[in-house]
N, C-alpha and C. Protein backbone atom coordinates (compact mmCIF):
# COMPACT_ATOMS: atom_id res chain seq x y z
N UNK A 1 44.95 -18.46 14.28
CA UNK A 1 45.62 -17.48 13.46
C UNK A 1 46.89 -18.11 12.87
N UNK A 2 46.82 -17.61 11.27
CA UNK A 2 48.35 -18.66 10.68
C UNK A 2 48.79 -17.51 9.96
N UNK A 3 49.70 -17.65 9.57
CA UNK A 3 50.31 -17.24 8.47
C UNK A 3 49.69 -16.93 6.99
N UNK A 4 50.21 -16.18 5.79
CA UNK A 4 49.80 -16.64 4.48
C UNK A 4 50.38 -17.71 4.17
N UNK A 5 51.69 -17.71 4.26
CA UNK A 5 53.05 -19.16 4.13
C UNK A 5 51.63 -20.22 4.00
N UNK A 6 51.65 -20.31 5.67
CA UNK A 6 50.95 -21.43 5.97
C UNK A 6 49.76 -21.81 5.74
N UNK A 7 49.14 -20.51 5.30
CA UNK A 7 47.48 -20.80 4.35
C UNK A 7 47.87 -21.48 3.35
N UNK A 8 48.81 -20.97 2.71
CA UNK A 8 49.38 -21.68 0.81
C UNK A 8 49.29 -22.55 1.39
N UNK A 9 50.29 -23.13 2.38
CA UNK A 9 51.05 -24.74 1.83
C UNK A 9 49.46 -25.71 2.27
N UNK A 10 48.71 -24.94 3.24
CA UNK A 10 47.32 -25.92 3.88
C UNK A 10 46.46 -25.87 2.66
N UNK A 11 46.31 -24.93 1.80
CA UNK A 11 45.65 -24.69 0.65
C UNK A 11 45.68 -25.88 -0.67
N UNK A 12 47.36 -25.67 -0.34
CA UNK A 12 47.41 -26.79 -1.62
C UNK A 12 47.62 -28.02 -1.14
N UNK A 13 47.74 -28.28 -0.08
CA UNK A 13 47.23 -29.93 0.98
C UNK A 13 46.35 -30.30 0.28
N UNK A 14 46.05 -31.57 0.29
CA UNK A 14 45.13 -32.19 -0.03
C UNK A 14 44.44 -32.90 0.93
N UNK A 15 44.65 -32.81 2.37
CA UNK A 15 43.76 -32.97 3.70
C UNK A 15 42.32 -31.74 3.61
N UNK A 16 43.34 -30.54 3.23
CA UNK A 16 42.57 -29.95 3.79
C UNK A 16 42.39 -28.22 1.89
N UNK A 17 42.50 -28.91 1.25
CA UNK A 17 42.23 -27.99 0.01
C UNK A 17 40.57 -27.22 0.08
N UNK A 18 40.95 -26.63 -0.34
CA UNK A 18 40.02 -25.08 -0.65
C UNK A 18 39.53 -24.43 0.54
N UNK A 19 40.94 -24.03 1.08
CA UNK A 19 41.31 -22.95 2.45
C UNK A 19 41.62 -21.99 1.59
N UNK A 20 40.24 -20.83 1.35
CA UNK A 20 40.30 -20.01 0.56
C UNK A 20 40.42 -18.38 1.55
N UNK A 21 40.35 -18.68 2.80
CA UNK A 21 41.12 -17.61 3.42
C UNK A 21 41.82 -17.94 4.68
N UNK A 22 42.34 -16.95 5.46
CA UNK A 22 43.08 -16.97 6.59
C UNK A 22 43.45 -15.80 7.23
N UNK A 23 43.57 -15.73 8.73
CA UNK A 23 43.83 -15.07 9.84
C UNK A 23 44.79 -14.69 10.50
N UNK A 24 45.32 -13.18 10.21
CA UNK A 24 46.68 -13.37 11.12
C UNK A 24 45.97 -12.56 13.00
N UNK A 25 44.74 -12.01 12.78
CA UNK A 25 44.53 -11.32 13.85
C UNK A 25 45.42 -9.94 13.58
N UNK A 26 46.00 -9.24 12.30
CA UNK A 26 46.38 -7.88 12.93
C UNK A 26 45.15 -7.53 11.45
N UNK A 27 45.65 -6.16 11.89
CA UNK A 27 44.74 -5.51 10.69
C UNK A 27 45.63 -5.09 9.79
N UNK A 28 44.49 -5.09 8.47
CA UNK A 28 44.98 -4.66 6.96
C UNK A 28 45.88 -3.10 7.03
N UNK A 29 46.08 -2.55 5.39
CA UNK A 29 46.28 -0.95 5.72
C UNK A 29 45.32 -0.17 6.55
N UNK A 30 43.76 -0.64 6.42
CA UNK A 30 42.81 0.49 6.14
C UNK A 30 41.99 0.32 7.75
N UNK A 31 42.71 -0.74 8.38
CA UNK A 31 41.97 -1.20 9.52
C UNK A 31 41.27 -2.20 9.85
N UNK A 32 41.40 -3.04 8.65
CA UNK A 32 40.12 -4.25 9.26
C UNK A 32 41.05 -5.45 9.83
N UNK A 33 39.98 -5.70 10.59
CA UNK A 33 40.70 -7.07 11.47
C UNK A 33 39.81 -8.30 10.67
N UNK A 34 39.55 -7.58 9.03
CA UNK A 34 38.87 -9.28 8.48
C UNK A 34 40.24 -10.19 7.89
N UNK A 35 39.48 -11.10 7.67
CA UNK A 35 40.33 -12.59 6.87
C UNK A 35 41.20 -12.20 6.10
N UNK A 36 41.62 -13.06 5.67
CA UNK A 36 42.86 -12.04 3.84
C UNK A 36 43.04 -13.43 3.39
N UNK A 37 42.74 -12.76 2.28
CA UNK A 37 42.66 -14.47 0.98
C UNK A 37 43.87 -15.17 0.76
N UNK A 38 43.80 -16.04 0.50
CA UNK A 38 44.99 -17.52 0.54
C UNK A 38 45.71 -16.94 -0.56
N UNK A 39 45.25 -16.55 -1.45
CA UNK A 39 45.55 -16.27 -3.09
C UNK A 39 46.29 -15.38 -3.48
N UNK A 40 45.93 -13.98 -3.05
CA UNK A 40 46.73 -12.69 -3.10
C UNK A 40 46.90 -11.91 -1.34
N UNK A 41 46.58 -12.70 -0.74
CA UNK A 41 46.91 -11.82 0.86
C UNK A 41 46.53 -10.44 1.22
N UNK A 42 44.98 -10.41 0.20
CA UNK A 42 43.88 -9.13 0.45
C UNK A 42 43.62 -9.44 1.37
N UNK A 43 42.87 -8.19 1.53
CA UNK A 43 41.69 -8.21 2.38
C UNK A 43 40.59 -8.69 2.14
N UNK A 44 39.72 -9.45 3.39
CA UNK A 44 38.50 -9.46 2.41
C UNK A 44 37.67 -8.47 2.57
N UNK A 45 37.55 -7.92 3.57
CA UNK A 45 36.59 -6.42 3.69
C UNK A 45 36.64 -5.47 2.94
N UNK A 46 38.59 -5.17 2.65
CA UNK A 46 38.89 -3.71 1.66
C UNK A 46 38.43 -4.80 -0.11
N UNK A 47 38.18 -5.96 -0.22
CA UNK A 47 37.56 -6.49 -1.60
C UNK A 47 36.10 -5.70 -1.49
N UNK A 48 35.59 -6.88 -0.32
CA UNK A 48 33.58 -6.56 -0.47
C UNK A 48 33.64 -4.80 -0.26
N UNK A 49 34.66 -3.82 0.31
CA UNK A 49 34.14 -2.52 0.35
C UNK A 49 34.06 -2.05 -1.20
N UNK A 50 35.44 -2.35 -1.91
CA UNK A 50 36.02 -1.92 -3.45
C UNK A 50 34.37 -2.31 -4.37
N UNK A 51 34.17 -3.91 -3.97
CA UNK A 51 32.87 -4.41 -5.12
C UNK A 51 31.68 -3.42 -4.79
N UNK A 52 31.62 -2.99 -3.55
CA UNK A 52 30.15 -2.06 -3.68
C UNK A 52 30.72 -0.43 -3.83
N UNK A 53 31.64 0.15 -4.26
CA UNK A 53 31.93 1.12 -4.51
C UNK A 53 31.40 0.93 -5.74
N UNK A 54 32.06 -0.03 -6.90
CA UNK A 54 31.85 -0.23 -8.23
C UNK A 54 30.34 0.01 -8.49
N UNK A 55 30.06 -1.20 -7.76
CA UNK A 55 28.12 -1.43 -7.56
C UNK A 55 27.55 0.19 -7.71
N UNK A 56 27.95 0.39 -6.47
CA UNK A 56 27.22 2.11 -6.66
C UNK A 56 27.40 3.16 -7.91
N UNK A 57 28.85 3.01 -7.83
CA UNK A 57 29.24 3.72 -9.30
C UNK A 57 28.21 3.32 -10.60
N UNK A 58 28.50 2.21 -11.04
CA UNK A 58 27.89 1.78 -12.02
C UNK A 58 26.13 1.97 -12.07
N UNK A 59 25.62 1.75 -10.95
CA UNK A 59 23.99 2.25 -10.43
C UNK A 59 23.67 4.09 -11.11
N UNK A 60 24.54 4.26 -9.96
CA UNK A 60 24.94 5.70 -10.64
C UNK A 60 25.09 6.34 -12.01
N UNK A 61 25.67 5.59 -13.14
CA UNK A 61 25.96 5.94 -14.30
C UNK A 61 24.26 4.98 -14.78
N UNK A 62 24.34 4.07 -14.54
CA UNK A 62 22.98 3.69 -15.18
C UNK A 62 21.92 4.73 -15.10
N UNK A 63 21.44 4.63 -13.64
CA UNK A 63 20.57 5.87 -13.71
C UNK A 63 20.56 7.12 -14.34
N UNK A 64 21.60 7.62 -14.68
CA UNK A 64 21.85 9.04 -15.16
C UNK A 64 21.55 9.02 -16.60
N UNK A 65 22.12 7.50 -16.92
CA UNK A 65 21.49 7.47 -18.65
C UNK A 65 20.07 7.01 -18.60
N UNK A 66 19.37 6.31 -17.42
CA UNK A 66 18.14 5.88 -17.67
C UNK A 66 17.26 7.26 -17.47
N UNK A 67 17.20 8.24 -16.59
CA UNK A 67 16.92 9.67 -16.60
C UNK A 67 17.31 10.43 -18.00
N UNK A 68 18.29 10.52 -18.41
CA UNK A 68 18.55 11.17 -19.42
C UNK A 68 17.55 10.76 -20.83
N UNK A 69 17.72 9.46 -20.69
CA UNK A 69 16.53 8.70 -22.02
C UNK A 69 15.31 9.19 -21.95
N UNK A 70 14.60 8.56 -20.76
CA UNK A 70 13.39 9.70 -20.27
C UNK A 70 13.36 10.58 -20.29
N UNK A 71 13.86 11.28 -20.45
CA UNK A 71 13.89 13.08 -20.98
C UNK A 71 13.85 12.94 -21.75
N UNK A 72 14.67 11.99 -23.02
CA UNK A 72 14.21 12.76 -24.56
C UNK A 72 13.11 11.63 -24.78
N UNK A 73 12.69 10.64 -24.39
CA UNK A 73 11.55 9.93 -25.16
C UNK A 73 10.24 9.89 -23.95
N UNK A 74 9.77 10.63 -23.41
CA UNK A 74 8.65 11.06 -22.68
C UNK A 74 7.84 10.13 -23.10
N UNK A 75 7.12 10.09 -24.06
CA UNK A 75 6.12 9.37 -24.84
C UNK A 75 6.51 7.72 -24.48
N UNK A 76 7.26 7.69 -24.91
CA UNK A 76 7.85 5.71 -25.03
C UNK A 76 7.84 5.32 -23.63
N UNK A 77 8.79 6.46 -22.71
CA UNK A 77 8.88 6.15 -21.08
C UNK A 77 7.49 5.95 -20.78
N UNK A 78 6.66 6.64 -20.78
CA UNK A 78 5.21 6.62 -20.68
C UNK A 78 4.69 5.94 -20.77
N UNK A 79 4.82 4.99 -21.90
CA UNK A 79 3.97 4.76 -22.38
C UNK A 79 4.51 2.83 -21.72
N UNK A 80 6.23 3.07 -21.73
CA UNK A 80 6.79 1.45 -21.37
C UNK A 80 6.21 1.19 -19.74
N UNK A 81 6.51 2.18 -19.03
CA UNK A 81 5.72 2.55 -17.48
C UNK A 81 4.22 2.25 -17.67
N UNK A 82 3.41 2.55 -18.37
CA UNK A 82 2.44 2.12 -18.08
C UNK A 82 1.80 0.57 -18.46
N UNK A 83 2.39 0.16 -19.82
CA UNK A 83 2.55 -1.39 -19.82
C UNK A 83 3.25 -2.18 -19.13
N UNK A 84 4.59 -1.91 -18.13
CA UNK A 84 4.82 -2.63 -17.17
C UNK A 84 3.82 -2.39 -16.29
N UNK A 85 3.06 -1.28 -15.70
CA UNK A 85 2.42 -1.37 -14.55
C UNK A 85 1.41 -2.46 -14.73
N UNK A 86 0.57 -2.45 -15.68
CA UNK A 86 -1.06 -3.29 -15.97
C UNK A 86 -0.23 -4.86 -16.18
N UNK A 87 1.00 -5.08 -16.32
CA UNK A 87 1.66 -6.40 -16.99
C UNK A 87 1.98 -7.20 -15.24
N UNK A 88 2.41 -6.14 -14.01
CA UNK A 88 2.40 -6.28 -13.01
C UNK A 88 2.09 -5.36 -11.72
N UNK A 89 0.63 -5.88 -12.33
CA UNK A 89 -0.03 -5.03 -11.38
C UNK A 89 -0.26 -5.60 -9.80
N UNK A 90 0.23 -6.65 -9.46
CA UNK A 90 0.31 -7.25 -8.00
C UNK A 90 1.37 -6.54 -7.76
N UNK A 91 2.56 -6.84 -8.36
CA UNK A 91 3.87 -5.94 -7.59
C UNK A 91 3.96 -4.11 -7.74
N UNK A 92 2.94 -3.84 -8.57
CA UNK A 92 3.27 -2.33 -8.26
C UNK A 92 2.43 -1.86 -7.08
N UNK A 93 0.98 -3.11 -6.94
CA UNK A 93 -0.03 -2.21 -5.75
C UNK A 93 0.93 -2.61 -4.78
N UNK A 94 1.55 -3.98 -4.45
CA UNK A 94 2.45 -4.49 -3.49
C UNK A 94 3.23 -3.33 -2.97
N UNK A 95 4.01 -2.91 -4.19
CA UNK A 95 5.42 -1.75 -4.21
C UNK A 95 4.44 -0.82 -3.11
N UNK A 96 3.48 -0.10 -3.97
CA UNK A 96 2.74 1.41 -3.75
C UNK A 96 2.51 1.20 -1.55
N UNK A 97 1.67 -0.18 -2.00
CA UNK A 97 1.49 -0.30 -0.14
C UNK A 97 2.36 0.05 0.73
N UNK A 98 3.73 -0.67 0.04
CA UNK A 98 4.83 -1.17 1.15
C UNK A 98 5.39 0.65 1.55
N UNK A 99 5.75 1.18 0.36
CA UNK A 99 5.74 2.49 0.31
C UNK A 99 4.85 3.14 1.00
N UNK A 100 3.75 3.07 0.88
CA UNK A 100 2.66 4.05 1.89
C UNK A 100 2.94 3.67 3.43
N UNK A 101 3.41 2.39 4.06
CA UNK A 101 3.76 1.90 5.08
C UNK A 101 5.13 2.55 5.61
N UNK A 102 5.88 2.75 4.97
CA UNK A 102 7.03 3.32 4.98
C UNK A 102 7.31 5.12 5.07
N UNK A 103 6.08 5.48 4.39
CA UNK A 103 5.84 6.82 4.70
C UNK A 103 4.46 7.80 5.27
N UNK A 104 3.66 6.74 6.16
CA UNK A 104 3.02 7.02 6.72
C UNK A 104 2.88 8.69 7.62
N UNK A 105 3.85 9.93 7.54
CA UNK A 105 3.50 10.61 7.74
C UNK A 105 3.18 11.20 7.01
N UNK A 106 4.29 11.60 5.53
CA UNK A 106 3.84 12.26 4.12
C UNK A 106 2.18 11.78 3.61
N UNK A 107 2.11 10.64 3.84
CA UNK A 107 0.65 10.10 3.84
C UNK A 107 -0.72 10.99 4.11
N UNK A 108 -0.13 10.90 5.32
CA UNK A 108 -1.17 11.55 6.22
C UNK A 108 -1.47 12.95 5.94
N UNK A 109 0.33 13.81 6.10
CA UNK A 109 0.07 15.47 5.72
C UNK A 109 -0.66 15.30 4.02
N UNK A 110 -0.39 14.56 3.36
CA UNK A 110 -1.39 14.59 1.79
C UNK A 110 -2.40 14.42 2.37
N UNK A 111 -3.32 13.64 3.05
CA UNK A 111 -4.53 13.50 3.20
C UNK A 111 -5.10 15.12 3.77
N UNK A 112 -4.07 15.28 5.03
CA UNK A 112 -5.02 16.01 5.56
C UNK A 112 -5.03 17.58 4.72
N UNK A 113 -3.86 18.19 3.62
CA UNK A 113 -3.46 19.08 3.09
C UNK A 113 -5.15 18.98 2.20
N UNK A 114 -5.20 17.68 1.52
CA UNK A 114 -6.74 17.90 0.54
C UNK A 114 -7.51 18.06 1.35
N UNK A 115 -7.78 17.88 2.48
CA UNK A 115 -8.95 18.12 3.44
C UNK A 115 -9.31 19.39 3.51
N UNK A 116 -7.83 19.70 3.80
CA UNK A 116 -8.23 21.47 4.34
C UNK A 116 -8.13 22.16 2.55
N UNK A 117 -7.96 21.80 1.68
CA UNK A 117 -8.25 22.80 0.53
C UNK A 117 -9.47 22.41 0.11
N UNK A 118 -10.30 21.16 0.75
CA UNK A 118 -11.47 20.90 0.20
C UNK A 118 -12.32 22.07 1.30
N UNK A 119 -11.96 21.98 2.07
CA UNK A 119 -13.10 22.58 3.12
C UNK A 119 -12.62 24.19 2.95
N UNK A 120 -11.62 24.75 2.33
CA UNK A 120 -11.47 25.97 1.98
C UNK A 120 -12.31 26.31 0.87
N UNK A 121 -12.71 25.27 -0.28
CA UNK A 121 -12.79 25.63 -1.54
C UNK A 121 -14.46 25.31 -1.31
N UNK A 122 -15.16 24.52 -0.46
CA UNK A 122 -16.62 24.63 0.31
C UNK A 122 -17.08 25.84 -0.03
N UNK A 123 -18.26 26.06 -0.06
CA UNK A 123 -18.36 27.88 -0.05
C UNK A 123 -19.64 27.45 1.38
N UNK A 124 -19.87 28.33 1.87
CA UNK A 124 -20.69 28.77 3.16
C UNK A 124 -22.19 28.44 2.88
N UNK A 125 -22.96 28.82 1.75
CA UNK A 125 -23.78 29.22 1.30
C UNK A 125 -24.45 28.04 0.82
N UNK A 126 -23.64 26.34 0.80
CA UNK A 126 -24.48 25.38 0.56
C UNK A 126 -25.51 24.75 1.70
N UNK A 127 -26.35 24.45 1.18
CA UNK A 127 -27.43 23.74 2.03
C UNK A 127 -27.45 22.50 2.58
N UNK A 128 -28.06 21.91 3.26
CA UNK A 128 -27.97 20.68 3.81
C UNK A 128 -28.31 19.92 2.68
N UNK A 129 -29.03 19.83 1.57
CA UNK A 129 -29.43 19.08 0.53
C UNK A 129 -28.38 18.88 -0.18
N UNK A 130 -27.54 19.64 -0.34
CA UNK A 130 -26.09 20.19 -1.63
C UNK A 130 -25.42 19.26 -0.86
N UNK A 131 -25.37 19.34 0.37
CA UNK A 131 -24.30 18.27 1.64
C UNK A 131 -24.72 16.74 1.14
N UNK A 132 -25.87 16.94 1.17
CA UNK A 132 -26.49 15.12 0.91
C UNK A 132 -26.15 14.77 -0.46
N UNK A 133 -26.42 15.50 -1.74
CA UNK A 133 -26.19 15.63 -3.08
C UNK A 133 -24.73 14.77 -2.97
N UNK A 134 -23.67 15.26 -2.62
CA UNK A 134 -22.91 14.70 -2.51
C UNK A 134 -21.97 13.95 -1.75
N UNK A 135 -22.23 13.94 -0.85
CA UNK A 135 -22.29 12.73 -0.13
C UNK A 135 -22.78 11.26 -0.57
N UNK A 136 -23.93 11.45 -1.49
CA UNK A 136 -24.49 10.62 -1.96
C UNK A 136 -23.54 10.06 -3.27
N UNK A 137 -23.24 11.27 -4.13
CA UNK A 137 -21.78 10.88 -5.01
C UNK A 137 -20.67 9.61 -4.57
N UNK A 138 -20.77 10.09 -3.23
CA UNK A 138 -19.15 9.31 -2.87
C UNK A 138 -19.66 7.79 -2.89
N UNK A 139 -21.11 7.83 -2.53
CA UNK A 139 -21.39 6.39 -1.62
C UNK A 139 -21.73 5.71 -3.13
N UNK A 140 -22.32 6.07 -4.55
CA UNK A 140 -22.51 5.89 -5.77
C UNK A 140 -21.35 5.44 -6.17
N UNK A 141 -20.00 5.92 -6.16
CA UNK A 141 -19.02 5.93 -6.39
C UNK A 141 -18.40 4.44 -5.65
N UNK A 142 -19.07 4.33 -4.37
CA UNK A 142 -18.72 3.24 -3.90
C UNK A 142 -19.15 1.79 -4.13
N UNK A 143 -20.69 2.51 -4.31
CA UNK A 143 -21.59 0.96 -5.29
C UNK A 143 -20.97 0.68 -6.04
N UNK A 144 -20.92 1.67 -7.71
CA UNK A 144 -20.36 1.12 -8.23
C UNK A 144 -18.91 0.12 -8.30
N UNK A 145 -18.35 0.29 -7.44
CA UNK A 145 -16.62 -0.42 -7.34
C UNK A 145 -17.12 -1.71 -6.61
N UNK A 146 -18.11 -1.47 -6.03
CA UNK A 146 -18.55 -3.36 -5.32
C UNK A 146 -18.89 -3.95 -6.34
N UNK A 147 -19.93 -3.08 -7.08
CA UNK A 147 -20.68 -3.87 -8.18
C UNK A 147 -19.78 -4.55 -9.42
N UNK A 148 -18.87 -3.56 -10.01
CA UNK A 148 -18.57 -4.07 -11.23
C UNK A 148 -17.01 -4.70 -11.13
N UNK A 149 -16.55 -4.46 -10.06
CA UNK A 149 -15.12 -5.06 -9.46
C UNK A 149 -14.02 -3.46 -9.75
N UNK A 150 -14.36 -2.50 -10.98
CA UNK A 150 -13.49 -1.46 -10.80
C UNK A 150 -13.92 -0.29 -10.31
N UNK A 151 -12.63 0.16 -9.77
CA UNK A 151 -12.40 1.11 -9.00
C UNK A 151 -12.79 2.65 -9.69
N UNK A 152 -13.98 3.18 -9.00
CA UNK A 152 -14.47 4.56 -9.52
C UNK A 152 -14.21 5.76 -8.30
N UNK A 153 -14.07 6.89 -8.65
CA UNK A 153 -13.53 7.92 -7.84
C UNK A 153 -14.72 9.15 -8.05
N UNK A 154 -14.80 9.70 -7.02
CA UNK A 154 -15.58 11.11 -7.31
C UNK A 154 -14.43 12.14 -8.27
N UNK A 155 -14.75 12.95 -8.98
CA UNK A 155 -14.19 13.59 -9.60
C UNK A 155 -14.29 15.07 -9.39
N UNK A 156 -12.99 16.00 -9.13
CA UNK A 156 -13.94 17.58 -9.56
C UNK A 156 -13.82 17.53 -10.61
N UNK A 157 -14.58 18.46 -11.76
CA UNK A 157 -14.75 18.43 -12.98
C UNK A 157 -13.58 19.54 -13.05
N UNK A 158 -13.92 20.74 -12.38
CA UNK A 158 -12.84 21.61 -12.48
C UNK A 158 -12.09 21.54 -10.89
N UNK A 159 -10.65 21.26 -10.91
CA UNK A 159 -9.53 20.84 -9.58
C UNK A 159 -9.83 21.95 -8.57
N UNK A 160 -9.99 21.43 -7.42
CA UNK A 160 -9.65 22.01 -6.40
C UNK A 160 -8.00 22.79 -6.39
N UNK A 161 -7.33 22.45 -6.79
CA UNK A 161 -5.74 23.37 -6.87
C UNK A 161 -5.58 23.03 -8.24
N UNK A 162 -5.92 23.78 -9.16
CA UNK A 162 -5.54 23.32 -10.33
C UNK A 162 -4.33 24.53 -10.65
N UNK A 163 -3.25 24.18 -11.40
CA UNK A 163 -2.80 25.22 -12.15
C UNK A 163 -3.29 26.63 -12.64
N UNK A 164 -4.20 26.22 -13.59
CA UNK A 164 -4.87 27.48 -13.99
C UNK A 164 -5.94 28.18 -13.48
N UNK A 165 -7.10 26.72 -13.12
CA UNK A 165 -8.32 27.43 -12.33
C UNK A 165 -8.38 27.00 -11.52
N UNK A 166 -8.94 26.71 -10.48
CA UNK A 166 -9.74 26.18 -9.38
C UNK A 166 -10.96 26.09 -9.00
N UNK A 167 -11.92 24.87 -8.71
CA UNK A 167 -13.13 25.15 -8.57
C UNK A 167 -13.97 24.86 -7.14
N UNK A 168 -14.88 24.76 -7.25
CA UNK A 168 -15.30 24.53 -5.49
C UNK A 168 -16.12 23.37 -5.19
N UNK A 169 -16.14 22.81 -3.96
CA UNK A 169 -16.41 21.82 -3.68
C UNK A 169 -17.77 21.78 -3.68
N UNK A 170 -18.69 21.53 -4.90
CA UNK A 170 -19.72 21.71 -4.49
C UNK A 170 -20.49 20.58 -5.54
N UNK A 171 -21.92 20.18 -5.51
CA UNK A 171 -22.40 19.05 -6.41
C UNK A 171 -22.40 19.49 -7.70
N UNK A 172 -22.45 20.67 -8.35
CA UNK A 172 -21.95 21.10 -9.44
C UNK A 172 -20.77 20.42 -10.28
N UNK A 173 -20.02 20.16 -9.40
CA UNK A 173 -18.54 20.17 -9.55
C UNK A 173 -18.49 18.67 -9.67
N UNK A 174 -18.87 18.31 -9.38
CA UNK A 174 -18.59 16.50 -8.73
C UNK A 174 -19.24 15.64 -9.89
N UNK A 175 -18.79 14.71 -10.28
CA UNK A 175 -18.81 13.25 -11.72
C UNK A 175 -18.41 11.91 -10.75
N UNK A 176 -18.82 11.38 -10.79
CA UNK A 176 -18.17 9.81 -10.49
C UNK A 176 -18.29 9.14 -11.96
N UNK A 177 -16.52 8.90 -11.80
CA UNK A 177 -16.08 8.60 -13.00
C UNK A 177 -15.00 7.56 -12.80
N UNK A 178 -14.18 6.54 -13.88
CA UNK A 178 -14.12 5.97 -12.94
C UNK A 178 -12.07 6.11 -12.76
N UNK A 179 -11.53 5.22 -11.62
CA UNK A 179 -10.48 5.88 -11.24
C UNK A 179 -9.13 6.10 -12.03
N UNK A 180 -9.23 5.01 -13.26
CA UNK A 180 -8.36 5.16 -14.17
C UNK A 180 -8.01 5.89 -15.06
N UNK A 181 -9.77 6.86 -15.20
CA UNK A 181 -9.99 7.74 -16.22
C UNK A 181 -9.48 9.20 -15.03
N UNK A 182 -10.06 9.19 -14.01
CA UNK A 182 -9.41 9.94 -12.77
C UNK A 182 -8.53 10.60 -12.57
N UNK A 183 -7.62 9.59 -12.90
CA UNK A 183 -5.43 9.56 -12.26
C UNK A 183 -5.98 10.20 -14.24
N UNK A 184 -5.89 9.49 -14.82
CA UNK A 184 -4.97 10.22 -16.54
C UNK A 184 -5.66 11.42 -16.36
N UNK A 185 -6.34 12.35 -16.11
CA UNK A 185 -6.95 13.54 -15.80
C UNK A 185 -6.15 14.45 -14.99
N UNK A 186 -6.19 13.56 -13.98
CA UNK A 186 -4.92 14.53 -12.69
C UNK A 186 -5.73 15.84 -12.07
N UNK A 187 -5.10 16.60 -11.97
CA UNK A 187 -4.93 17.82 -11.55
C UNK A 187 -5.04 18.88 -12.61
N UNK A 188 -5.80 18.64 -13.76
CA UNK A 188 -6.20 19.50 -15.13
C UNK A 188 -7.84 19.54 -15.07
N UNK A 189 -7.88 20.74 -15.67
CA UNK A 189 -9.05 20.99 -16.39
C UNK A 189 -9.33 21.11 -17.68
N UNK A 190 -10.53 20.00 -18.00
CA UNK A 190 -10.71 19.66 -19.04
C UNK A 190 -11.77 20.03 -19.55
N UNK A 191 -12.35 21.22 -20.19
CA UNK A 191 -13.79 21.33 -20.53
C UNK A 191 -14.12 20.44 -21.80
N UNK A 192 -15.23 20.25 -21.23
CA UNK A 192 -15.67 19.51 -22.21
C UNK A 192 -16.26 19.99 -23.42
């Protein structure tokens, strides 16, 4: 533990130059028992706390204008989001995983929430054939994605929770189509 005095004069030594901090062992105003610079006799903790205040601040104001833009240009956001995704598509499935790893219960309550509105929206009255009918969908659905390398999804034609209508889980209902055309569909009904 030295002095500032004695940081300067070791500082501008030429044994021992670019002694860019130093130690007295007490603490700053704010409490820290860190270093304090040769230069101005800061802190260095109340510095690195001040630089990520800024950091955040400035994050903060970015975002609020990057939200705000997206609100008025929907279309462009849309449309820039979806050409970054296909431009990097390793780091968004990467992103999406690491995320599903990270929220492995929300995961799960989504899975099991469609389960139980699929088996609500079932009606009683199908047959063991109607069961196979589609069942057979899913596994079609699955050929195809071995076969051609993309990814195809069973579809309801009309949503199980849709906004306006809702339809039922039944082979009626069901398209394997494929998953890109899927997701831009969503949760709408689209007659054809």
């Amino acid at each position: 533990m030295i002095t500032r005095k004695e940081a300067k004069r070791l500082h501008e030594d030429a044994l021992l130059k670019g002694l860019k901090t130093y130690s007295t062992g007490e603490p700053c105003k704010k409490g820290h028992l860190s270093e304090k610079y040769t230069s101005t006799g800061g802190c260095v903790q109340c510095a690195l706390d001040a630089a990520k205040r800024r950091a955040e601040s400035k994050s903060a104001e970015i975002s609020a204008y990057v939200k705000q833009w997206n609100l008025q240009n929907k279309e462009r956001a849309y449309l820039n989001k979806k050409l970054w995704k296909e431009a990097n598509r390793d780091i968004h499935n990467a992103s999406n995983a690491e995320w599903r790893k990270r929220n492995t219960s929300w995961c799960t309550a989504y899975v099991m929430k469609s389960r139980a509105e699929k088996a609500k929206r079932t009606p009683v009255w199908l047959t063991d054939d109607d069961f196979w009918m589609m069942s057979e969908m899913y596994h079609l659905a699955e050929i195809r994605t071995k076969i051609t390398g993309i990814v195809w999804h069973v579809d309801h034609v009309i949503p199980l929770r849709g906004k306006t209508v809702s339809g039922f889980h039944v082979p009626s209902n069901l398209r394997v189509i494929t998953a890109q055309e899927n997701m831009k569909k969503g949760n709408r009904y689209a007659p054809r």
